[in-house]
Protein backbone atom coordinates (compact mmCIF):
# COMPACT_ATOMS: atom_id res chain seq x y z
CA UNK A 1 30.93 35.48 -12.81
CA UNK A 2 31.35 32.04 -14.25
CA UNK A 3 31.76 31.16 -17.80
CA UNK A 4 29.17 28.36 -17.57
CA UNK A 5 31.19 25.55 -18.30
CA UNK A 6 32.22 22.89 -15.93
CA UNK A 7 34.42 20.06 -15.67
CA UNK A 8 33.10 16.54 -14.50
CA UNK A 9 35.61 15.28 -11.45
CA UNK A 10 35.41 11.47 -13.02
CA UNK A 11 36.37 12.05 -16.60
CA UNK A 12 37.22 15.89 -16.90
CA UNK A 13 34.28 16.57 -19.36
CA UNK A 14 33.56 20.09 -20.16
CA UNK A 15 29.77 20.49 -19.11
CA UNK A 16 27.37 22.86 -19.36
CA UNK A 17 25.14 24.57 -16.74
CA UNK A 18 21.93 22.41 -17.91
CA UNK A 19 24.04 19.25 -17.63
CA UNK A 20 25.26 19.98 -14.15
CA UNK A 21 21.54 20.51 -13.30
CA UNK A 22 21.37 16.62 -13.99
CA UNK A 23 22.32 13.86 -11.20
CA UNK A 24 25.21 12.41 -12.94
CA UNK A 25 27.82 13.34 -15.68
CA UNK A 26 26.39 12.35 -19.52
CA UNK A 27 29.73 10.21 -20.70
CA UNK A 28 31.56 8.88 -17.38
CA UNK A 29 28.05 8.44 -15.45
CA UNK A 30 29.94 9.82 -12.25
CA UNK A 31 27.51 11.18 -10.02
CA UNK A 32 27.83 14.74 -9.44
CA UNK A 33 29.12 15.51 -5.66
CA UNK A 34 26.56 18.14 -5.05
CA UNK A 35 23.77 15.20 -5.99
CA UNK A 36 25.81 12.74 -3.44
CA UNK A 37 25.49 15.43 -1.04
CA UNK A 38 21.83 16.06 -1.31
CA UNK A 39 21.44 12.50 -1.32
CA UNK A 40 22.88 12.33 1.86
CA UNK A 41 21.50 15.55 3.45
CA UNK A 42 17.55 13.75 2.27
CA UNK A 43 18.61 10.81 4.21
CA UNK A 44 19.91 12.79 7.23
CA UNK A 45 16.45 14.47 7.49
CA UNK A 46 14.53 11.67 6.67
CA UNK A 47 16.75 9.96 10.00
CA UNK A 48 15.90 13.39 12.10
CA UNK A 49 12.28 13.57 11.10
CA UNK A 50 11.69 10.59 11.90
CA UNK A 51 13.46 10.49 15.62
CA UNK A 52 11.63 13.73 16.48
CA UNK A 53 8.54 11.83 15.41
CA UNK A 54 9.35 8.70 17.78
CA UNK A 55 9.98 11.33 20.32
CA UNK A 56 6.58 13.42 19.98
CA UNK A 57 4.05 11.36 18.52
CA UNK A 58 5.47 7.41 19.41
CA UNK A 59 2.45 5.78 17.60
CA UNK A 60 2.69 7.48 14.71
CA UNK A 61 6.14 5.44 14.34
CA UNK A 62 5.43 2.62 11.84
CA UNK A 63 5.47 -0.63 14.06
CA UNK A 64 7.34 -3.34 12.80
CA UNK A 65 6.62 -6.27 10.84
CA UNK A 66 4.58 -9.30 12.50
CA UNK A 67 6.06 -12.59 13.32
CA UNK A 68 4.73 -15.06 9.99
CA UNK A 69 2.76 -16.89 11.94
CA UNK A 70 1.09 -13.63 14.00
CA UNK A 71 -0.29 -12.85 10.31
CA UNK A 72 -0.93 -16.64 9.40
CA UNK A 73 -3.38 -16.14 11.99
CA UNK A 74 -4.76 -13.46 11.26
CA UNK A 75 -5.68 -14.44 7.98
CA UNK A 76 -6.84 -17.62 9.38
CA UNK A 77 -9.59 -15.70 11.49
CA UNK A 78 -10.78 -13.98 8.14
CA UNK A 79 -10.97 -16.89 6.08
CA UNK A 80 -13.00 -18.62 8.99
CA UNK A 81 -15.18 -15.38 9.20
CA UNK A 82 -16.05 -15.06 5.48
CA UNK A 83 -16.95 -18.84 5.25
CA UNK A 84 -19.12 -18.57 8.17
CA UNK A 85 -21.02 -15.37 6.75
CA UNK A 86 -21.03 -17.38 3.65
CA UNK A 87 -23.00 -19.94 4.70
CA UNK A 88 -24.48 -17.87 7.02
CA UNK A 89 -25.51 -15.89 3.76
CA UNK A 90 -26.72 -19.40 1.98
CA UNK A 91 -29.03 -20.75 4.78
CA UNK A 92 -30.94 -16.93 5.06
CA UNK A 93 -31.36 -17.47 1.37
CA UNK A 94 -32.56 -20.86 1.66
CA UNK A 95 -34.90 -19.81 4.52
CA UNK A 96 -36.48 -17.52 2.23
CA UNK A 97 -36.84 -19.55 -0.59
CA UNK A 98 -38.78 -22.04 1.65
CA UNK A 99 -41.01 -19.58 2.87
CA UNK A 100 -42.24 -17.98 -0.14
CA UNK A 101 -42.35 -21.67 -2.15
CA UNK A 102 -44.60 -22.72 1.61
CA UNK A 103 -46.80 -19.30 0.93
CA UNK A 104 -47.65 -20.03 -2.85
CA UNK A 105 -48.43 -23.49 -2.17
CA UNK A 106 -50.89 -22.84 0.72
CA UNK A 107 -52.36 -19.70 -1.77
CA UNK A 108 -52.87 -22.47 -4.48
CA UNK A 109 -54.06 -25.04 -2.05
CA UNK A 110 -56.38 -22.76 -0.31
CA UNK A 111 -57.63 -21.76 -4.33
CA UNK A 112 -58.22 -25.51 -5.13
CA UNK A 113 -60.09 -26.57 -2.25
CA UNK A 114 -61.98 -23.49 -0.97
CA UNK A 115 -62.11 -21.84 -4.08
């Protein structure tokens, strides 16, 4: 059984078990190897996951970026759709506005002269 001290590789530290559960050595800042390692297994996986993922499921793959001026465009369309439904939105509103100013002049109108 261990005695539950360690030495760091980078500065030969004596460390205990609850600093070895840490990513990197508390004086030299060397990171541990077994963190390295894991850090490298995570990408490995990450690598394999996501080939297996191209392999099975291709458009689940996220697609790469759009040319600058693909998305220029795009924006472009949206910016020319909201300003149409603005105005779109403005001329409805002025529609109504006539309609029910028309409707209470005819009602006082028709009270004036008929009633």
């Amino acid at each position: 059984m261990s005695s539950g001290v360690y030495t760091c590789g980078g500065c030969g530290a004596h460390l205990s078990v609850a600093q070895m559960r840490g990513t990197d050595c508390p004086y030299c800042r060397t990171a541990f190897p077994h963190h390295a390692r894991a850090i490298e297994h995570a990408a490995l996986v990450q690598q394999v996951m996501a080939q297996n993922m191209a392999a099975v499921t291709p458009w689940m793959v996220p697609a790469a970026p759009a040319a600058a001026h693909q998305l220029q465009a795009v924006v472009d369309q949206i910016h020319h759709a909201h300003e149409t439904a603005r105005r779109t939105t403005n001329r409805i509103a002025l529609a109504i506005a006539v309609t029910v100013a028309a409707s209470v002049f005819g009602t006082i109108l028709c009270a004036v002269f008929f009633g």
